[in-house]
Structures are given as structure tokens and as C-alpha cells.
C-alpha atoms as a PDB file:
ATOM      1  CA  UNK A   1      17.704  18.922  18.962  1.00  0.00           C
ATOM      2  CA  UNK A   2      20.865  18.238  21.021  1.00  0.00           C
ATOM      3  CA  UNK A   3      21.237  19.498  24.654  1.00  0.00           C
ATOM      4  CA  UNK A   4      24.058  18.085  25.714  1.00  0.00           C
ATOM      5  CA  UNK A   5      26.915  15.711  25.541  1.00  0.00           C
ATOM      6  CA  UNK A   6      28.329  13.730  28.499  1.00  0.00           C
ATOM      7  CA  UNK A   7      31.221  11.639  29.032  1.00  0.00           C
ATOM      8  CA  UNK A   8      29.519   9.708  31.593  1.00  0.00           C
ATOM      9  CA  UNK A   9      26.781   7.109  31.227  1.00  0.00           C
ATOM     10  CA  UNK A  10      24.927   9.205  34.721  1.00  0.00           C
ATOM     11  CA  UNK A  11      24.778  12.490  31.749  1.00  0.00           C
ATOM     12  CA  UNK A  12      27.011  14.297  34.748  1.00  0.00           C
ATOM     13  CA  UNK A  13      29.896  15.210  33.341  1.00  0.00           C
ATOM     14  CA  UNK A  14      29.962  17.097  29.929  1.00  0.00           C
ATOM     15  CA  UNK A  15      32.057  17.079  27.613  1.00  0.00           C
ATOM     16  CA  UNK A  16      34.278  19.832  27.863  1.00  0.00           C
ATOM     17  CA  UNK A  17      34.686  21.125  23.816  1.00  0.00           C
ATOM     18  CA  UNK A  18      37.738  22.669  23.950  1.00  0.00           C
ATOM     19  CA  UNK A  19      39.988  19.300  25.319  1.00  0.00           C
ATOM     20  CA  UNK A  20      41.676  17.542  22.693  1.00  0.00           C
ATOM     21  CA  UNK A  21      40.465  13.441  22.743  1.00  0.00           C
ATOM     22  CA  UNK A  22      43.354  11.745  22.866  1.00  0.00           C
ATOM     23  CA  UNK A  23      41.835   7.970  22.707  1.00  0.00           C
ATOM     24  CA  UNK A  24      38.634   6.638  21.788  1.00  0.00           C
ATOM     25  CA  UNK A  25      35.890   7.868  23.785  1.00  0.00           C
ATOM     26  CA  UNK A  26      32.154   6.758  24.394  1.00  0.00           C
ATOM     27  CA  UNK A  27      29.657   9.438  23.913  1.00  0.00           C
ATOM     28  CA  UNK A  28      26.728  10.259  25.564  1.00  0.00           C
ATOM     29  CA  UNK A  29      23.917  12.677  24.214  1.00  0.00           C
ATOM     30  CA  UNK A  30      20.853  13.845  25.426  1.00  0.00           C
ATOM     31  CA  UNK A  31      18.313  15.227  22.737  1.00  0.00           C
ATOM     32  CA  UNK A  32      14.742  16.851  22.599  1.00  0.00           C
ATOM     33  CA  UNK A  33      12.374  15.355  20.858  1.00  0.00           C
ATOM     34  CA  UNK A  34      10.574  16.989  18.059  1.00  0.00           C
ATOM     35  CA  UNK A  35       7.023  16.943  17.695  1.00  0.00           C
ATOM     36  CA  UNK A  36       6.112  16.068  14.453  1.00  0.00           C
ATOM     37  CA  UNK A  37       2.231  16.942  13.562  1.00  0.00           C
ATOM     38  CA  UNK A  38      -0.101  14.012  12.236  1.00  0.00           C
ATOM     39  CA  UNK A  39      -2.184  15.441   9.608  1.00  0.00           C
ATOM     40  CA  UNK A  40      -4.885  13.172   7.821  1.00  0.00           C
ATOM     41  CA  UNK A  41      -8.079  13.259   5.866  1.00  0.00           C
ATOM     42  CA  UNK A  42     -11.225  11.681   6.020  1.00  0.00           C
ATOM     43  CA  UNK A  43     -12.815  13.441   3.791  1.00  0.00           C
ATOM     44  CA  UNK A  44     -10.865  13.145   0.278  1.00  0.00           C
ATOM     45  CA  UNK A  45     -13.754  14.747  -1.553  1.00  0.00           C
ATOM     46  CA  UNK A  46     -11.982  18.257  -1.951  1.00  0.00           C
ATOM     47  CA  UNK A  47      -8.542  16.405  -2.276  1.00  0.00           C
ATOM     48  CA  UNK A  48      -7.068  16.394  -6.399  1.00  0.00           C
ATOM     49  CA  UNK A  49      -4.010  14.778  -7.309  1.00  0.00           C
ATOM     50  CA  UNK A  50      -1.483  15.309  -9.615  1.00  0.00           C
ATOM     51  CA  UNK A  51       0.333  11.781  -9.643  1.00  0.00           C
ATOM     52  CA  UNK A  52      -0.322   8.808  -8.027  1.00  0.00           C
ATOM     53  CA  UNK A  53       1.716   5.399  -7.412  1.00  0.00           C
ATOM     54  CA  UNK A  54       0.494   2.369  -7.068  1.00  0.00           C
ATOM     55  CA  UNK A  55       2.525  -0.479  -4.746  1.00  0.00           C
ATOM     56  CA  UNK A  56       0.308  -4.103  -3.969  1.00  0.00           C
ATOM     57  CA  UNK A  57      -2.222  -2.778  -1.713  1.00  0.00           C
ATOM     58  CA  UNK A  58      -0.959   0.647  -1.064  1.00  0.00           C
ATOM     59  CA  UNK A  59      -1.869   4.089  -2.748  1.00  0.00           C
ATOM     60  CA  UNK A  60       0.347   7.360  -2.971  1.00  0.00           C
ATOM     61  CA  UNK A  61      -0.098  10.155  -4.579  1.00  0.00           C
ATOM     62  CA  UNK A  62       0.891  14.076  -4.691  1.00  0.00           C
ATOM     63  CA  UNK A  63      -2.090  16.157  -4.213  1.00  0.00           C
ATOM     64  CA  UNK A  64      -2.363  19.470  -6.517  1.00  0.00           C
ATOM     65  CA  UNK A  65      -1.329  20.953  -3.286  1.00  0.00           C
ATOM     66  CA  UNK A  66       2.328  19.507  -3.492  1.00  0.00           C
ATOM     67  CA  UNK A  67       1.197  17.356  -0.338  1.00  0.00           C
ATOM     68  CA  UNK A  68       2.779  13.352  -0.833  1.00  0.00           C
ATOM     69  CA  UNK A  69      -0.483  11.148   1.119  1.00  0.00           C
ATOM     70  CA  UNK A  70      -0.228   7.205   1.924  1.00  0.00           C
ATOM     71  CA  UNK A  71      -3.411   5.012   2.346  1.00  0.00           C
ATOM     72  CA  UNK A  72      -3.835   0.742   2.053  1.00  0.00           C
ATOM     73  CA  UNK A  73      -1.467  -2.084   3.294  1.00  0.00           C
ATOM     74  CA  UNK A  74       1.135  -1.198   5.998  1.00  0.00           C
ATOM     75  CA  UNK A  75       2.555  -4.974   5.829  1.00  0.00           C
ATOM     76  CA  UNK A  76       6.246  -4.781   6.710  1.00  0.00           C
ATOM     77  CA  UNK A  77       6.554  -1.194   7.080  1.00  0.00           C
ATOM     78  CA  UNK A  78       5.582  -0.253   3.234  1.00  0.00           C
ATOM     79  CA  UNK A  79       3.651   3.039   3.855  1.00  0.00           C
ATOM     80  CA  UNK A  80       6.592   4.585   5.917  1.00  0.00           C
ATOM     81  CA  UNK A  81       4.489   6.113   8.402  1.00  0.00           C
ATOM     82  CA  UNK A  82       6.911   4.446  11.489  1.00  0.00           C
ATOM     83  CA  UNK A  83       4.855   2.253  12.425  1.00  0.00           C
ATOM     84  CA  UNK A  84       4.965  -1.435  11.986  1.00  0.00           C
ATOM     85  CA  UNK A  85       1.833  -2.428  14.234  1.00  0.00           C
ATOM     86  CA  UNK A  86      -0.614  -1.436  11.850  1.00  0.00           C
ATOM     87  CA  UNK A  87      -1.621  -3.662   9.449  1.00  0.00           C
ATOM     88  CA  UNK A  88      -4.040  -0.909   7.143  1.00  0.00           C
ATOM     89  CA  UNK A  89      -4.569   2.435   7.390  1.00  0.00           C
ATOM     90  CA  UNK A  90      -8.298   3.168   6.673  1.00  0.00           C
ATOM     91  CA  UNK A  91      -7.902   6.764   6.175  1.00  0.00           C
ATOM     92  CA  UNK A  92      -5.515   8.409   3.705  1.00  0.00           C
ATOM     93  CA  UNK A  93      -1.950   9.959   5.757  1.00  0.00           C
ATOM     94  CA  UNK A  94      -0.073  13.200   4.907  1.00  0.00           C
ATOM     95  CA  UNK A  95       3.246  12.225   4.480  1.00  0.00           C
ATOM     96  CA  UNK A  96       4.697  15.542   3.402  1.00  0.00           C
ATOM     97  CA  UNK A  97       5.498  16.808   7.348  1.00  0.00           C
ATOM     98  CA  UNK A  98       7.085  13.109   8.292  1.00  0.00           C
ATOM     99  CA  UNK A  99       9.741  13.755   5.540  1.00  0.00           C
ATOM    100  CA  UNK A 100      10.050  16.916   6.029  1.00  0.00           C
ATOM    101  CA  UNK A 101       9.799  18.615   2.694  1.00  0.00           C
ATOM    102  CA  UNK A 102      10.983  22.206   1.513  1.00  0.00           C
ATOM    103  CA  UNK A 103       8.509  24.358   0.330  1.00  0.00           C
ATOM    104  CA  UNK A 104       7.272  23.111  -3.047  1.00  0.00           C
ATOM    105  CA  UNK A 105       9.167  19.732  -3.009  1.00  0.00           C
ATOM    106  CA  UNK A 106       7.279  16.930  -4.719  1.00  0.00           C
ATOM    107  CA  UNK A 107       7.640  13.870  -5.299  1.00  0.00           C
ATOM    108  CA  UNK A 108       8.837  12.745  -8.738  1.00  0.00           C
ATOM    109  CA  UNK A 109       9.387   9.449  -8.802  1.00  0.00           C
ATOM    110  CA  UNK A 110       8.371   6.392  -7.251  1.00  0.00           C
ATOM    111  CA  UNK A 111       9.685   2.466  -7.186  1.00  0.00           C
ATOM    112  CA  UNK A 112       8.531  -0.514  -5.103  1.00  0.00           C
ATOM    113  CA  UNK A 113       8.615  -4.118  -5.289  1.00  0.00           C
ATOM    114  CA  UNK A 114       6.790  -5.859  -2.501  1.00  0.00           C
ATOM    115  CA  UNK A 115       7.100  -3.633   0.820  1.00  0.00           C
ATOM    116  CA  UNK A 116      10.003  -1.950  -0.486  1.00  0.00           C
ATOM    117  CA  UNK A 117      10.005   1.471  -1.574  1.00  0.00           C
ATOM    118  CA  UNK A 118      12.006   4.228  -3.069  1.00  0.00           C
ATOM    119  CA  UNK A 119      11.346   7.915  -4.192  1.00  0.00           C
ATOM    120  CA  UNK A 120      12.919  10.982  -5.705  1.00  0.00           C
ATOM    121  CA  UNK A 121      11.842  14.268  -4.603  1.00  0.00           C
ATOM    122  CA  UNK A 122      11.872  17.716  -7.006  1.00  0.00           C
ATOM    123  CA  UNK A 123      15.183  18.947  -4.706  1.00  0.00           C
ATOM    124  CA  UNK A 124      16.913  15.038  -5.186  1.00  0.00           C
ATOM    125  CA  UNK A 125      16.504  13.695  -2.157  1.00  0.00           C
ATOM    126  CA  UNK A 126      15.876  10.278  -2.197  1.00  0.00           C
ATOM    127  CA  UNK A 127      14.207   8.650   0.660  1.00  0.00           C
ATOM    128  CA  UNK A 128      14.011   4.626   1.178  1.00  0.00           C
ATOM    129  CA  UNK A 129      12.096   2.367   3.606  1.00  0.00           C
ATOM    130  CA  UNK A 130      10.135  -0.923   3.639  1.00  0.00           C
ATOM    131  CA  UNK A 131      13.189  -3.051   3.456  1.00  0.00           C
ATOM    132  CA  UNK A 132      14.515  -5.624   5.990  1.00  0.00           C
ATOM    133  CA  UNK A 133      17.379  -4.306   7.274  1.00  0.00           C
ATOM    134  CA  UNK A 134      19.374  -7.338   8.404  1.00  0.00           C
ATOM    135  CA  UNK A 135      21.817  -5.506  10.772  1.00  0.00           C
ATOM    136  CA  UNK A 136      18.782  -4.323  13.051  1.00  0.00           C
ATOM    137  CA  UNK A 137      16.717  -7.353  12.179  1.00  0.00           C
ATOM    138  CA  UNK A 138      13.578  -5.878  11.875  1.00  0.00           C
ATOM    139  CA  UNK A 139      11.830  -3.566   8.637  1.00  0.00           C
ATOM    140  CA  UNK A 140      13.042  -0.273   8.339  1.00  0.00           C
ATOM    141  CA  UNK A 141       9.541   1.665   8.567  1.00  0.00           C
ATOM    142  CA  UNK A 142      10.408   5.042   8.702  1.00  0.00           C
ATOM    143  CA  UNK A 143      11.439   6.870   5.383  1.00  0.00           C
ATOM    144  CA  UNK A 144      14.898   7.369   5.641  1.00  0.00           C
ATOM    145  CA  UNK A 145      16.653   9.697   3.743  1.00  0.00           C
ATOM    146  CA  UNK A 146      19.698   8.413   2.198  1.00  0.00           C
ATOM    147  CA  UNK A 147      20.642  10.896  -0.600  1.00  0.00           C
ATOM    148  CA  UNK A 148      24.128  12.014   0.979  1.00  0.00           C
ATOM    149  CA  UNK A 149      24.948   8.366   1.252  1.00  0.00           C
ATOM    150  CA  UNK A 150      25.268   7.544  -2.517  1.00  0.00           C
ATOM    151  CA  UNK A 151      28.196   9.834  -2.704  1.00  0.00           C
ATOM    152  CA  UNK A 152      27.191  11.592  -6.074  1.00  0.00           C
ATOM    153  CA  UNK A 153      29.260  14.125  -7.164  1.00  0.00           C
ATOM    154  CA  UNK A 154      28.640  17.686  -7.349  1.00  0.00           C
ATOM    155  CA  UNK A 155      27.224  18.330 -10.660  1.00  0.00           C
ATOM    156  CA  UNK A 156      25.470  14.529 -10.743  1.00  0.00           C
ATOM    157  CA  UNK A 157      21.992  13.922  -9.354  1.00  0.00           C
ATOM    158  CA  UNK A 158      19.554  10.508  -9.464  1.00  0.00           C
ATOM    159  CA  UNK A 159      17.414  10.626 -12.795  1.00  0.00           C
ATOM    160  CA  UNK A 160      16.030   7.029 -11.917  1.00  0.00           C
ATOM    161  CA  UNK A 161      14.670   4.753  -9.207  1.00  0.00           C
ATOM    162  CA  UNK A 162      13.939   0.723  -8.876  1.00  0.00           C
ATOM    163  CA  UNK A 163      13.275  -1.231  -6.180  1.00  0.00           C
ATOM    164  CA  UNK A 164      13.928  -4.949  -6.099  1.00  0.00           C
ATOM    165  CA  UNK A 165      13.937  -8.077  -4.329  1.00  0.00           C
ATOM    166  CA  UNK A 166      17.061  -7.451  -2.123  1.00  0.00           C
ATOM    167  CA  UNK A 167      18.369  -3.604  -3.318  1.00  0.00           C
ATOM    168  CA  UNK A 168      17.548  -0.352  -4.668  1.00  0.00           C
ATOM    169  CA  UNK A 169      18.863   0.739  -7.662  1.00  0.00           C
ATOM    170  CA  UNK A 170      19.481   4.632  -8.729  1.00  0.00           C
ATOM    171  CA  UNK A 171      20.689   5.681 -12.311  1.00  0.00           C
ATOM    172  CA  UNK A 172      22.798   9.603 -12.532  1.00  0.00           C
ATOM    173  CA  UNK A 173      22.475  11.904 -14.785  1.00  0.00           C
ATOM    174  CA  UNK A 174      26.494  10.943 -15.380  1.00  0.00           C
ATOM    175  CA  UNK A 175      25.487   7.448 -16.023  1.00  0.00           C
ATOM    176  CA  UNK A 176      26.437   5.682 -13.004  1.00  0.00           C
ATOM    177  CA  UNK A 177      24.541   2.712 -11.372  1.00  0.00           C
ATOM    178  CA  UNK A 178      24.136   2.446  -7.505  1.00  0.00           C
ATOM    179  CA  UNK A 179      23.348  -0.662  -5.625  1.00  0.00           C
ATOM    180  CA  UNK A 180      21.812   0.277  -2.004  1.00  0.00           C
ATOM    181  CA  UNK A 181      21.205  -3.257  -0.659  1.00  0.00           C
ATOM    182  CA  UNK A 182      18.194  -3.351   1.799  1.00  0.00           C
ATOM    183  CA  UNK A 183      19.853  -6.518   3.705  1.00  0.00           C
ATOM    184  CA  UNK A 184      22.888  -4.808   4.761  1.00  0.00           C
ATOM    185  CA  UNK A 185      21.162  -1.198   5.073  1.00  0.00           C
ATOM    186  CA  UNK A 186      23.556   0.408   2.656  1.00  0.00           C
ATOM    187  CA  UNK A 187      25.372   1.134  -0.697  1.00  0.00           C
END
């Protein structure tokens, strides 16, 4: 959450709202971070799922419960639990409250190719991560959620999902092809 914006590097001065800008101006914002619960099991014997994906060595899946869990590899970011540093994750993750899904939002696809992965959620959102992005020079491993970036129009949503080598590809239900290359971090 934001609480406040400055004009001044200090955070001393705010930015007063009601002045017109009359020339470019640097920004300054202070925030509050959001806690974001870690919920995990280690005991998957009650745990049922209604799809799972497979990518290399990682596992996901969408438990009966409508909850989207990540266990296996983390090499380059390809579980999308933020955190590049750990090479496997021995227990499974509940990746439901990191994307922050509405209530009864599942996931209904799933693409990967290597650490790379894409999926399409029951509301259309389309989340991405995995991928080198070569404008930060390091893997992007934090789902990020890139639906408002492929500019679809109103009545037109994604009906398809591939990763590849270098891009991500997404087929509309108006027959349209978008390219979101994972070098550049965009479409």
C-alpha cells in the first residue's frame, strides 16, 4: 500500500496533488509492505488433486480444494515462489495466496519449456515467470501477472498458452497470436 509521495529524494516534501506538473518530475514513494502468508504441506496424504502439470523436475497441480501447489526443481526461478536461492523445494508450496487468487479461481492451463512457465487462470489472468529477463539481467522468479499487458479487447480473452525457447505465446478466442518475448520482458 502507498503512504506517500515525495518530491524529494529525503521523502520531506510531498507532493502537493492539487499543483499542476508543468515539466518532468522524479517521483518518490514510500509503500507498506504486505505480508503475504507461506502456507505448505508436509503431509500430502489428505491432499487430492484435480489437475496436475508436469515441467522437467517440477510438479503443479490444483488440489480439489481450488488451491494451485508447486514442489521439485527451483533452477532459474521455475516454481515462481520468488526465490532464486533455492535449488529444490522438498516439501510441496501453496501457491494460491502468492498470486493472489479470487475466490474459486483455478488454474486452467499450463505451458513450460525449460524454466519457463505460463498459466491461465478460470477469471483469464495469465501469469508468467521463469524467463530471463534481459533488461534486469537476472530470471524473473516471481509470477508476474501480465494479462492487462496483451491489450485484448473487450469481448476477447486467451483460450491458449505455450512457452518456448525465447517467448510465450497466447492464442484469443478472436484468433489473434501474441508474442510476449521473455528476453525483452514484454509483448
Amino acid at each position: 500500500e502507498i503512504t506517500g509521495v515525495y518530491i524529494d529524494e529525503a521523502l520531506t516534501i510531498p507532493l502537493n496533488m492539487e499543483a499542476m506538473v508543468l515539466s518532468n518530475l522524479t517521483l518518490y514513494v514510500t509503500y507498506e509492505a504486505e505480508a503475504i502468508p507461506v502456507y505448505y504441506y508436509q503431509d500430502m496424504v489428505d491432499v487430492t488433486f484435480d489437475s496436475i502439470f508436469e515441467g522437467g523436475n517440477q510438479f503443479f497441480g490444483t488440489t480439489t480444494t481450488g488451491q494451485f501447489v508447486v514442489s521439485g526443481s527451483n533452477y532459474d526461478g521455475g516454481l515462481g515462489i520468488g526465490m532464486n536461492d533455492v535449488d529444490d523445494l522438498g516439501f510441496v508450496f501453496v501457491m494460491s495466496e502468492l498470486l493472489n487468487f479470487m475466490p474459486e479461481e483455478v488454474v486452467v492451463e499450463m505451458s513450460n519449456y525449460g524454466s519457463r512457465k505460463a498459466i491461465l487462470t478460470s477469471e483469464g489472468r495469465v501469469f508468467v515467470w521463469g524467463y530471463y529477463d534481459g533488461l534486469k539481467s537476472s530470471y524473473v522468479s516471481i509470477p508476474e501477472n501480465i494479462t492487462y499487458q496483451l491489450n485484448l479487447a473487450f469481448d476477447e480473452e486467451i483460450t491458449f498458452v505455450m512457452a518456448g525457447f525465447s517467448e510465450i505465446i497466447f492464442f484469443t478466442s478472436h484468433g489473434q497470436i501474441i508474442i510476449f518475448d521473455t528476453f525483452e520482458g514484454q509483448i
